[in-house]
C-alpha atoms as a PDB file:
ATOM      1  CA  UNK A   1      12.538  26.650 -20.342  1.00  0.00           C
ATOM      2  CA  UNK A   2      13.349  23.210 -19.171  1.00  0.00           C
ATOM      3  CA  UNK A   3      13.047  21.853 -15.913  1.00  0.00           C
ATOM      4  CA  UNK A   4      14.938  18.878 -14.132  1.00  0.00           C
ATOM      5  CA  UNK A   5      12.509  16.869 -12.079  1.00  0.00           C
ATOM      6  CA  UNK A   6      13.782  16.594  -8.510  1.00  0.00           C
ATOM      7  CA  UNK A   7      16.319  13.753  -7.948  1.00  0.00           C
ATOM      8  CA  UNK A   8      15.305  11.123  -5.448  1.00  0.00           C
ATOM      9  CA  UNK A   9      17.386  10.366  -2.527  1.00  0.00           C
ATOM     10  CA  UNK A  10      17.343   8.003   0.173  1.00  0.00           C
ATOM     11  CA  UNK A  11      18.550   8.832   3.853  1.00  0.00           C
ATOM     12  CA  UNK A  12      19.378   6.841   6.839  1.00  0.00           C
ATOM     13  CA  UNK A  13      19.457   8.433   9.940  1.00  0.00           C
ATOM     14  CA  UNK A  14      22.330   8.236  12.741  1.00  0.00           C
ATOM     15  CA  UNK A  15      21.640   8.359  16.232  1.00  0.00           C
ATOM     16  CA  UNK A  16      23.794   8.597  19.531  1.00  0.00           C
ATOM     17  CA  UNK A  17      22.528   6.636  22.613  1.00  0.00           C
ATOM     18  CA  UNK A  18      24.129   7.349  25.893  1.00  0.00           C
ATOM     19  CA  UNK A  19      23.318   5.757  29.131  1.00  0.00           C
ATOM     20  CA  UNK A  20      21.842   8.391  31.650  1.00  0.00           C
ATOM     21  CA  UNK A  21      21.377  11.126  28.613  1.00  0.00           C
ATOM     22  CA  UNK A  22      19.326   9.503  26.375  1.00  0.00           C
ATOM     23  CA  UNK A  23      19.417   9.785  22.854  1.00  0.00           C
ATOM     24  CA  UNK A  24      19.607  12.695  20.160  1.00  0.00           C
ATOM     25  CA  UNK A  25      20.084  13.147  16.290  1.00  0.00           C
ATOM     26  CA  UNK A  26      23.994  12.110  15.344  1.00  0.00           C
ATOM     27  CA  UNK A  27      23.985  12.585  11.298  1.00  0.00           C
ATOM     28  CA  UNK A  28      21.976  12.022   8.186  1.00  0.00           C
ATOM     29  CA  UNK A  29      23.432  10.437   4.884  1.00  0.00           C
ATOM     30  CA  UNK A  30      21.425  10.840   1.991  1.00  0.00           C
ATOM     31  CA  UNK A  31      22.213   8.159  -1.135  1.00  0.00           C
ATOM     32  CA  UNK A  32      21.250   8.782  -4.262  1.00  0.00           C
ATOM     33  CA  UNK A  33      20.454   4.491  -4.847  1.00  0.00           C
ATOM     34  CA  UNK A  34      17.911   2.698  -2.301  1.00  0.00           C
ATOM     35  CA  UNK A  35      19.934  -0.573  -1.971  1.00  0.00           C
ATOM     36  CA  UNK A  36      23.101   1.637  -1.203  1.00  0.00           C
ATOM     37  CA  UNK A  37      21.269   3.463   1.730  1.00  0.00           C
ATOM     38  CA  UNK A  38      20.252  -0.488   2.962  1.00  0.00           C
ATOM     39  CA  UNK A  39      23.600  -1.227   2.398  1.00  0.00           C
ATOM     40  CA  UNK A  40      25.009   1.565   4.739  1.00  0.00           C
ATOM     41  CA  UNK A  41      23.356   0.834   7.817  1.00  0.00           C
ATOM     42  CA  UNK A  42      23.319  -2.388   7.463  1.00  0.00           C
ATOM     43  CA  UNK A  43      27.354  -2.588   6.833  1.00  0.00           C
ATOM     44  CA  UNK A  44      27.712   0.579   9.667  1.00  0.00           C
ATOM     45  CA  UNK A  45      25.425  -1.505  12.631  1.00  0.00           C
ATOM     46  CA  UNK A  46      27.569  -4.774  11.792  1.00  0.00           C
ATOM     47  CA  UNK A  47      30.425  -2.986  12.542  1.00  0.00           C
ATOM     48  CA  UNK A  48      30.041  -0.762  15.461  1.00  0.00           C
ATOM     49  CA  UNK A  49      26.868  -2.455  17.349  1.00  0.00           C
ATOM     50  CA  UNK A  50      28.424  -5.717  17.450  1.00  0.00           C
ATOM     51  CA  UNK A  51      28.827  -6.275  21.023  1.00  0.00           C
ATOM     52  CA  UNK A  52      27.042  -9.141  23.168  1.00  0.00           C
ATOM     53  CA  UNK A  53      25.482  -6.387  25.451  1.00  0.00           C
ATOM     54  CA  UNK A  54      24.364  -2.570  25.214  1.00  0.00           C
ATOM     55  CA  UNK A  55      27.073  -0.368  25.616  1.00  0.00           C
ATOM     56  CA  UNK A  56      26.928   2.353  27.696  1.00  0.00           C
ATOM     57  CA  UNK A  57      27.315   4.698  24.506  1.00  0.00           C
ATOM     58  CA  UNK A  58      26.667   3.841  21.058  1.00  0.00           C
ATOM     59  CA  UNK A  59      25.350   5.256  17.715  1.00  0.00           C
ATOM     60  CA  UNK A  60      22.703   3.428  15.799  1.00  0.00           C
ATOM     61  CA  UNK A  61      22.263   3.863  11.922  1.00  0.00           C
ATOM     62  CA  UNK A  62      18.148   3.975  10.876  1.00  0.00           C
ATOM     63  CA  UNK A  63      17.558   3.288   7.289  1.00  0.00           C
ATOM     64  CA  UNK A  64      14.440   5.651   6.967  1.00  0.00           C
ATOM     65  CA  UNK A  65      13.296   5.546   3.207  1.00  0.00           C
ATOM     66  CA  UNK A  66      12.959   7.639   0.139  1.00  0.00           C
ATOM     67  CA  UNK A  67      13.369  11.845   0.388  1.00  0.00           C
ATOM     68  CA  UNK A  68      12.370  14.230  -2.264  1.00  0.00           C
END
């Protein structure tokens, strides 16, 4: 019997910040291509954390390496 070897994936992490609550686990994305899973975060802080100060309630996107 054959057997696939696991695939490896690559997850970033979202996390919601709120002023006064703290912070707590918002979503996980896995990617199936390192520079993809960069990519993500990268593009998904650009666009939403893009203000000159902190907000008062934000989510934060954590490239966090390779899953298997």
């Amino acid at each position: 019997m054959q057997v696939k070897a696991p695939q490896v994936t690559y997850k970033v992490v979202l996390t919601e910040y709120e002023r006064g609550y703290g912070q707590k686990h918002w979503d996980t994305v896995y990617f199936d291509n390192e520079d993809e899973a960069r990519q993500y975060a990268l593009d998904y802080n650009t666009k939403h954390n893009n203000k000159p100060y902190v907000p008062d309630w934000y989510v934060r996107a954590e490239y966090q390496g390779r899953v298997q």
